[in-house]
PDB file of N, CA and C in Angstrom:
ATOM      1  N   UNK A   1     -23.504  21.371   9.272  1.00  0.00           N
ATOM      2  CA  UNK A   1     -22.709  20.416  10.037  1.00  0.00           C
ATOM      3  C   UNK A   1     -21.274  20.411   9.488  1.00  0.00           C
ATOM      4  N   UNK A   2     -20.115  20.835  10.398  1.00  0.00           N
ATOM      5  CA  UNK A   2     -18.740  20.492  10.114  1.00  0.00           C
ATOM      6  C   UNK A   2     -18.340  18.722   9.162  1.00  0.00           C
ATOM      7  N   UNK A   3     -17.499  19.246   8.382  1.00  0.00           N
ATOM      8  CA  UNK A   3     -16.769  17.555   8.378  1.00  0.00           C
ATOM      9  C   UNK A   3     -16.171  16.997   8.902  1.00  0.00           C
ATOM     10  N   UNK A   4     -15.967  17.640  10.240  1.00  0.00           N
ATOM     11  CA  UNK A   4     -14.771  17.111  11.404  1.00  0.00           C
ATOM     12  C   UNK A   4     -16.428  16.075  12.014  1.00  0.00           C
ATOM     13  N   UNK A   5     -17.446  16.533  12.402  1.00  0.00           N
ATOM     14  CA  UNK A   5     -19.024  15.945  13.179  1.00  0.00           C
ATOM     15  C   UNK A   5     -19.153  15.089  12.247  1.00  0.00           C
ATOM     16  N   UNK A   6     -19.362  15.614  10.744  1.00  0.00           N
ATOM     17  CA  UNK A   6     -19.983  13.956   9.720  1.00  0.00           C
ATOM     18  C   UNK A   6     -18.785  12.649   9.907  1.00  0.00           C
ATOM     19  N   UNK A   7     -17.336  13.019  10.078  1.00  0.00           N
ATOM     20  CA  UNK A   7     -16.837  11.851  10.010  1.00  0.00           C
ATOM     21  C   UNK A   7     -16.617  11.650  11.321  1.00  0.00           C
ATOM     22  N   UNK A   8     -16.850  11.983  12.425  1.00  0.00           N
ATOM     23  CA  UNK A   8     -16.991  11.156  13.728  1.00  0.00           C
ATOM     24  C   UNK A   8     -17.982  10.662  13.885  1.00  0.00           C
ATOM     25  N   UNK A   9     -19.576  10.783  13.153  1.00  0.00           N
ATOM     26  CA  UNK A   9     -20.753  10.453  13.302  1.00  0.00           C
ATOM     27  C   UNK A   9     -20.223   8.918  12.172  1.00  0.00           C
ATOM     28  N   UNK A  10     -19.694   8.992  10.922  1.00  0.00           N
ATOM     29  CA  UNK A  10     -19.391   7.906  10.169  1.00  0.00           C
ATOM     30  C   UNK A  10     -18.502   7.037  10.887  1.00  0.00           C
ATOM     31  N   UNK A  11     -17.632   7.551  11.926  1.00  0.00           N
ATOM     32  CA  UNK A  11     -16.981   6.644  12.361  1.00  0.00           C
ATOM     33  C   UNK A  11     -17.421   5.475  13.587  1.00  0.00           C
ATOM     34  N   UNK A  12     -18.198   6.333  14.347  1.00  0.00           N
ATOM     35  CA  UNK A  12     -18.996   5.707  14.987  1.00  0.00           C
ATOM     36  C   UNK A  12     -19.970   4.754  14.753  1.00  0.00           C
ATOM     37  N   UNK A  13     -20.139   4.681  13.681  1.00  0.00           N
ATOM     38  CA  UNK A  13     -20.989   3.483  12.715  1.00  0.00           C
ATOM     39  C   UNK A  13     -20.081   1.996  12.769  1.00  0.00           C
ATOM     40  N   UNK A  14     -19.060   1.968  12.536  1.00  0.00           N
ATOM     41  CA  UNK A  14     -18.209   1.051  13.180  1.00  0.00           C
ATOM     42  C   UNK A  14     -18.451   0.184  14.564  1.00  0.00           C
ATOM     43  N   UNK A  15     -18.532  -1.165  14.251  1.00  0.00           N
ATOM     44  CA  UNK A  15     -18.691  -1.494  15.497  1.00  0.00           C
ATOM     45  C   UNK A  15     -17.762  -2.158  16.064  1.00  0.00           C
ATOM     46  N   UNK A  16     -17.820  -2.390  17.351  1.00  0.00           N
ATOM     47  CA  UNK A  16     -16.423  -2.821  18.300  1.00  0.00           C
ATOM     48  C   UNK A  16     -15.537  -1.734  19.094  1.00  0.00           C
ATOM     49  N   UNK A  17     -16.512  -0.222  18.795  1.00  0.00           N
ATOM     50  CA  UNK A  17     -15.709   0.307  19.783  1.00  0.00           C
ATOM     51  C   UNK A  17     -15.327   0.208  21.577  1.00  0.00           C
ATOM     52  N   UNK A  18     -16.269  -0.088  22.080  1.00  0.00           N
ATOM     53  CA  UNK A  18     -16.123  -0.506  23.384  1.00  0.00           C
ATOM     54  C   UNK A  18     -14.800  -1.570  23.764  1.00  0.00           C
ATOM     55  N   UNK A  19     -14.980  -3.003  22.950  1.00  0.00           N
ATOM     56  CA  UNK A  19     -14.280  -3.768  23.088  1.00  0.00           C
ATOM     57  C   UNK A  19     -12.822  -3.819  22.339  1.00  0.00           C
ATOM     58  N   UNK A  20     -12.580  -3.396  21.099  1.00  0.00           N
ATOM     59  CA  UNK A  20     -11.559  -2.925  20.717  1.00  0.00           C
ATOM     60  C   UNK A  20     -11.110  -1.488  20.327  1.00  0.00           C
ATOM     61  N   UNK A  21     -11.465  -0.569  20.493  1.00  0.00           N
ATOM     62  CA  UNK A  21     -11.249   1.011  20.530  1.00  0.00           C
ATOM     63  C   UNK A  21     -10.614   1.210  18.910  1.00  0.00           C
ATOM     64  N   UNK A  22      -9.548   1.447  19.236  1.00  0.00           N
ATOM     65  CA  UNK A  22      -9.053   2.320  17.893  1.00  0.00           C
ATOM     66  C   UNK A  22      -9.108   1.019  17.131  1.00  0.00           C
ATOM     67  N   UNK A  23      -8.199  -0.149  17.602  1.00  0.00           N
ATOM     68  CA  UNK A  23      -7.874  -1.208  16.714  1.00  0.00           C
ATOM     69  C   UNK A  23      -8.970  -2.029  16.195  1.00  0.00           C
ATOM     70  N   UNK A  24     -10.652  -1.799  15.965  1.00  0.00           N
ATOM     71  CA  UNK A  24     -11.225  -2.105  15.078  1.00  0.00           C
ATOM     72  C   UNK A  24     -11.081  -1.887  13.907  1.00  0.00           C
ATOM     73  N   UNK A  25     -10.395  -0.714  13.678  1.00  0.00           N
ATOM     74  CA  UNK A  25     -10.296  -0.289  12.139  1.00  0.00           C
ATOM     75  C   UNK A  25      -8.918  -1.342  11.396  1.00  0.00           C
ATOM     76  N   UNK A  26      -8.663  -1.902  12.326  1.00  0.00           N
ATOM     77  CA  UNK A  26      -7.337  -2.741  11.676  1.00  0.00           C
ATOM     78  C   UNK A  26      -8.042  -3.710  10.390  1.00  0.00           C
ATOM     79  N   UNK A  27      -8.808  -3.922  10.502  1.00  0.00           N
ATOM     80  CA  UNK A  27      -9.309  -4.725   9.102  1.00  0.00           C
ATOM     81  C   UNK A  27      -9.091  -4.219   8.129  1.00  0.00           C
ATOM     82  N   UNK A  28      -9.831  -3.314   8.275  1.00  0.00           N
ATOM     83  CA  UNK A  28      -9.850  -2.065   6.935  1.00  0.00           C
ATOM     84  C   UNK A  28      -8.250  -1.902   6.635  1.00  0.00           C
ATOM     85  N   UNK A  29      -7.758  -1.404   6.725  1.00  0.00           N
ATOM     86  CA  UNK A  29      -6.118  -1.612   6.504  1.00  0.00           C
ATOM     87  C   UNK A  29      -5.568  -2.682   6.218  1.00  0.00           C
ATOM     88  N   UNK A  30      -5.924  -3.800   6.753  1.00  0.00           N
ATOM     89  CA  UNK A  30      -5.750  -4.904   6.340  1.00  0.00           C
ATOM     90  C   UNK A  30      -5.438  -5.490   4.808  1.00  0.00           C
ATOM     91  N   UNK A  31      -7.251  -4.916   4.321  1.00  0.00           N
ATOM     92  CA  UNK A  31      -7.996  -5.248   3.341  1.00  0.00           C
ATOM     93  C   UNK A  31      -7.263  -4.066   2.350  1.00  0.00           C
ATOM     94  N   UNK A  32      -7.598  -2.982   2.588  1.00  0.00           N
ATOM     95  CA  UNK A  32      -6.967  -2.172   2.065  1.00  0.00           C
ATOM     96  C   UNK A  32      -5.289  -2.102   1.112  1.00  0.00           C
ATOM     97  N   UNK A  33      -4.539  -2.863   2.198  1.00  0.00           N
ATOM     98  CA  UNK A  33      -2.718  -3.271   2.098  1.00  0.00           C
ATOM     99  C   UNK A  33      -3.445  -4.279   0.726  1.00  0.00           C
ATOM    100  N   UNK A  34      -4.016  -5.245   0.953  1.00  0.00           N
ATOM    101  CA  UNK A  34      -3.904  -6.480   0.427  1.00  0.00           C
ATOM    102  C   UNK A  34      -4.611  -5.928  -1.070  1.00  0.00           C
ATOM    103  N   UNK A  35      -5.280  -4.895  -1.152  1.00  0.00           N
ATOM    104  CA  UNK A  35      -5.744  -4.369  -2.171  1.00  0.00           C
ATOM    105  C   UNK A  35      -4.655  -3.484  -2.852  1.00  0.00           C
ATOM    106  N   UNK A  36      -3.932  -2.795  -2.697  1.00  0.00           N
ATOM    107  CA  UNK A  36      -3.085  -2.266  -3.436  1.00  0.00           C
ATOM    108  C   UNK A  36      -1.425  -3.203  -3.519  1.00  0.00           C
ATOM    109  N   UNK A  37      -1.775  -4.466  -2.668  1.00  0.00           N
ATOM    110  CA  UNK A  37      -0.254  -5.096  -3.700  1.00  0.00           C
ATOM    111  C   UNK A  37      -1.499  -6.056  -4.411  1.00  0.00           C
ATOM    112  N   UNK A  38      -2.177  -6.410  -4.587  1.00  0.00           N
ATOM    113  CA  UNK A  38      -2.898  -6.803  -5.808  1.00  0.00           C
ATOM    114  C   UNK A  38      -2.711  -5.932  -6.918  1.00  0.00           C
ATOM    115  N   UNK A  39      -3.230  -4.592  -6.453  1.00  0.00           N
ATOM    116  CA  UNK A  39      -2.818  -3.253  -7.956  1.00  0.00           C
ATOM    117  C   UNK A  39      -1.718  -3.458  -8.223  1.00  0.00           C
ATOM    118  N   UNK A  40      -0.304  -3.487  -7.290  1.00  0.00           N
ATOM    119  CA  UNK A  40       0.580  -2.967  -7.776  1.00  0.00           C
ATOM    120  C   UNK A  40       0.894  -4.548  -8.752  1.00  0.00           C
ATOM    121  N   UNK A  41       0.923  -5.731  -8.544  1.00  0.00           N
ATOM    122  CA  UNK A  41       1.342  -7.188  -9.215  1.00  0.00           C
ATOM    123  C   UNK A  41       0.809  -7.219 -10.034  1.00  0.00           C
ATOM    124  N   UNK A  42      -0.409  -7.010 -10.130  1.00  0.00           N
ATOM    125  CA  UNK A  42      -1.634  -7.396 -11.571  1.00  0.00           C
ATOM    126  C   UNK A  42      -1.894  -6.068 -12.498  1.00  0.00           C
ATOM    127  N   UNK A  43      -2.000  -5.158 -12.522  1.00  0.00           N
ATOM    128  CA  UNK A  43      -2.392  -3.974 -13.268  1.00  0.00           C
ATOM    129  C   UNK A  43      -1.228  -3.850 -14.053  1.00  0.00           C
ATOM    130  N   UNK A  44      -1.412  -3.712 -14.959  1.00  0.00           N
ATOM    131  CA  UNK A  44      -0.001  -3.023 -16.129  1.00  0.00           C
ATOM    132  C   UNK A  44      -0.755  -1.973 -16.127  1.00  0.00           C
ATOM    133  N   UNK A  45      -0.014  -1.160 -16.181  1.00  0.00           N
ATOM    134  CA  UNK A  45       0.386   0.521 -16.680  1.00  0.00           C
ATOM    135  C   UNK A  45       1.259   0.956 -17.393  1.00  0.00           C
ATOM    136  N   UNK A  46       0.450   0.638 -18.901  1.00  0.00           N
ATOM    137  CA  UNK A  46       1.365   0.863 -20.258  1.00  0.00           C
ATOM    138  C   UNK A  46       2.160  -0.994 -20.577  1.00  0.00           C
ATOM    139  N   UNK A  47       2.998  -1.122 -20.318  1.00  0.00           N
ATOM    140  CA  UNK A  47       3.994  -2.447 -20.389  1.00  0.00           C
ATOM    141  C   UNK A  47       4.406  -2.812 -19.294  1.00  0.00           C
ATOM    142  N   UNK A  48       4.428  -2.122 -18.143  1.00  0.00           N
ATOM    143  CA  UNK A  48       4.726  -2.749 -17.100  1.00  0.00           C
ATOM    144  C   UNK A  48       3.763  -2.294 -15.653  1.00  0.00           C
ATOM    145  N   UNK A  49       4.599  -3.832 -15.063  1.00  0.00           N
ATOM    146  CA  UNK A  49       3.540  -3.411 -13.754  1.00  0.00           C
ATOM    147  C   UNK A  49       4.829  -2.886 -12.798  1.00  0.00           C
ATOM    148  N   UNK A  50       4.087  -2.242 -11.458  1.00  0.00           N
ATOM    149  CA  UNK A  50       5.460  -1.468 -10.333  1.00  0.00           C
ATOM    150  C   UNK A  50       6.606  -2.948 -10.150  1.00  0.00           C
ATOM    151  N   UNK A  51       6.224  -4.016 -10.111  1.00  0.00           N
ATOM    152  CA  UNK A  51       7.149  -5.060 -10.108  1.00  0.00           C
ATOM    153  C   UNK A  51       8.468  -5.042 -11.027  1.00  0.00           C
ATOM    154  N   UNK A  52       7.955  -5.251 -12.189  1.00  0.00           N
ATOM    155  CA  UNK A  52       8.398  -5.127 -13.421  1.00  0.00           C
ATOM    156  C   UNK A  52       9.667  -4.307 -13.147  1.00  0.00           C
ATOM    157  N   UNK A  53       9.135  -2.962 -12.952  1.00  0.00           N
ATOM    158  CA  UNK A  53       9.604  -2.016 -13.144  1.00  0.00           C
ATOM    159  C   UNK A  53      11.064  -1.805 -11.366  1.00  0.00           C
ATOM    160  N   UNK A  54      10.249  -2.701 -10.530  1.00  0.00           N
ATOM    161  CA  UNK A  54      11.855  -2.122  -9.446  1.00  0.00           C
ATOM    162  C   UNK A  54      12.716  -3.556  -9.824  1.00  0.00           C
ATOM    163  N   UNK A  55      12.095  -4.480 -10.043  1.00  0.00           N
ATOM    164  CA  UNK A  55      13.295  -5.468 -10.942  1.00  0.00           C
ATOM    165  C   UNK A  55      14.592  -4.664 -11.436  1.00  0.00           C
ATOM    166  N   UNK A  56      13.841  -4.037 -12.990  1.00  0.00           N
ATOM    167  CA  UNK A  56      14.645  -3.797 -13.570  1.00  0.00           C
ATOM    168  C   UNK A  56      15.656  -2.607 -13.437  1.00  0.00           C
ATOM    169  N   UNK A  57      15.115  -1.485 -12.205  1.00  0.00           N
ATOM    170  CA  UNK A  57      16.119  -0.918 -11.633  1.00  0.00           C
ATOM    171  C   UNK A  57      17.147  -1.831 -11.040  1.00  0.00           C
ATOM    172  N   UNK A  58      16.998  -2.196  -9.911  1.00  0.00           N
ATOM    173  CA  UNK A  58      17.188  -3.335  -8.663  1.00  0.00           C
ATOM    174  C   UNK A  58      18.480  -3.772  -9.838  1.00  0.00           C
ATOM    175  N   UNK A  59      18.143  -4.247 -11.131  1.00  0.00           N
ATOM    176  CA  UNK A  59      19.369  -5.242 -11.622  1.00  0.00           C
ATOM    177  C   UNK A  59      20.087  -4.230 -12.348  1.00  0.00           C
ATOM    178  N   UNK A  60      19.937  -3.058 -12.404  1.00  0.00           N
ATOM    179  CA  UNK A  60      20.683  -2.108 -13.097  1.00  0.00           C
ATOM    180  C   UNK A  60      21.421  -1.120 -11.708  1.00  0.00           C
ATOM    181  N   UNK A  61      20.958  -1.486 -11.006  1.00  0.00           N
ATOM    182  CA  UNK A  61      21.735  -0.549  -9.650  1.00  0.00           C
ATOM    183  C   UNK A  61      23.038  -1.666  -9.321  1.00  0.00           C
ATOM    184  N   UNK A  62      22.426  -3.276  -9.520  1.00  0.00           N
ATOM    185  CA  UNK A  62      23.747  -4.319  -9.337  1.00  0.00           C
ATOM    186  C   UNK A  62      24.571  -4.155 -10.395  1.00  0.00           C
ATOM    187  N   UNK A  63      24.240  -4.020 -11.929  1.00  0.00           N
ATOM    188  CA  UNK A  63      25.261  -3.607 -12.869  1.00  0.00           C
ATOM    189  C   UNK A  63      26.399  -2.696 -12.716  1.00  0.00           C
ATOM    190  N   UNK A  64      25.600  -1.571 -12.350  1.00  0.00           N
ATOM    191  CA  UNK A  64      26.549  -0.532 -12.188  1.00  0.00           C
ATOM    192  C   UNK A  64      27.396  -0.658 -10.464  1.00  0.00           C
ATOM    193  N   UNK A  65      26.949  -1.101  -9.910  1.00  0.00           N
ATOM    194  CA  UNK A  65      27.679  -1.717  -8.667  1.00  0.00           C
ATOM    195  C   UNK A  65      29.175  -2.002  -9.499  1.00  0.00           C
ATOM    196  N   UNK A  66      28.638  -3.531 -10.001  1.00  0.00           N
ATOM    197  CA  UNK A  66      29.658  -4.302 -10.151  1.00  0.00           C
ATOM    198  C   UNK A  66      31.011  -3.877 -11.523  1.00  0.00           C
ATOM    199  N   UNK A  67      30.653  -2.198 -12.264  1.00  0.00           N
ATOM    200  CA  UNK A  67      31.154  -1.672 -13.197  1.00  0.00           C
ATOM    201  C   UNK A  67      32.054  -1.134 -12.203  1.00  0.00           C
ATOM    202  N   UNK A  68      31.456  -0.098 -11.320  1.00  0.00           N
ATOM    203  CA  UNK A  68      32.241   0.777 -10.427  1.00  0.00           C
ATOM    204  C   UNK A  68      33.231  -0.517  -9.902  1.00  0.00           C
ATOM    205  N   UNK A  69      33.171  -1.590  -9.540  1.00  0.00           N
ATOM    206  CA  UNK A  69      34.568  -2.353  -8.948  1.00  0.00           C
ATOM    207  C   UNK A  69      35.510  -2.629  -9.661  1.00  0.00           C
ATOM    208  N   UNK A  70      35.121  -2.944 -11.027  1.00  0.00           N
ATOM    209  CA  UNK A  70      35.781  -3.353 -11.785  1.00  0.00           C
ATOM    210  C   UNK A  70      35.586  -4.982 -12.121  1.00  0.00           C
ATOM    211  N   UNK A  71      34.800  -5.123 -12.268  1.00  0.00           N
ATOM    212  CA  UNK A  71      34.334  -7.181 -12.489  1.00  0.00           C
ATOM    213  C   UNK A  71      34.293  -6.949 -14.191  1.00  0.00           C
TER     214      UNK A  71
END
């Protein structure tokens, strides 16, 4: 059996296709989104988490902003 047949046979396991077609799977994405900004806020990796870390670009891109004007 192809893996193109096993995952249309897995997809079809899904229910609500009749009544909502493609956009049943919107949950899953949903759940999914809400699962990786949980990773990205809560997990440290090493000392910082992805937060942490575009902060402290973010205030170093305004530094050098405000060098290049002359403040």
């Amino acid at each position: 059996m192809l893996v193109s047949q096993r995952l249309k046979r897995l997809l079809k396991l899904v229910p609500g296709e009749r009544r909502f077609g493609f956009y049943r799977f919107l949950p899953f994405f949903f759940v999914l989104g809400g699962a990786m900004e949980w990773f990205m806020i809560n997990v440290r990796i090493g000392k910082e988490t992805f937060y942490d870390v575009y902060r402290r670009k973010q205030s170093e891109r305004l530094y050098e902003a405000r060098m290049e004007k002359g403040e």
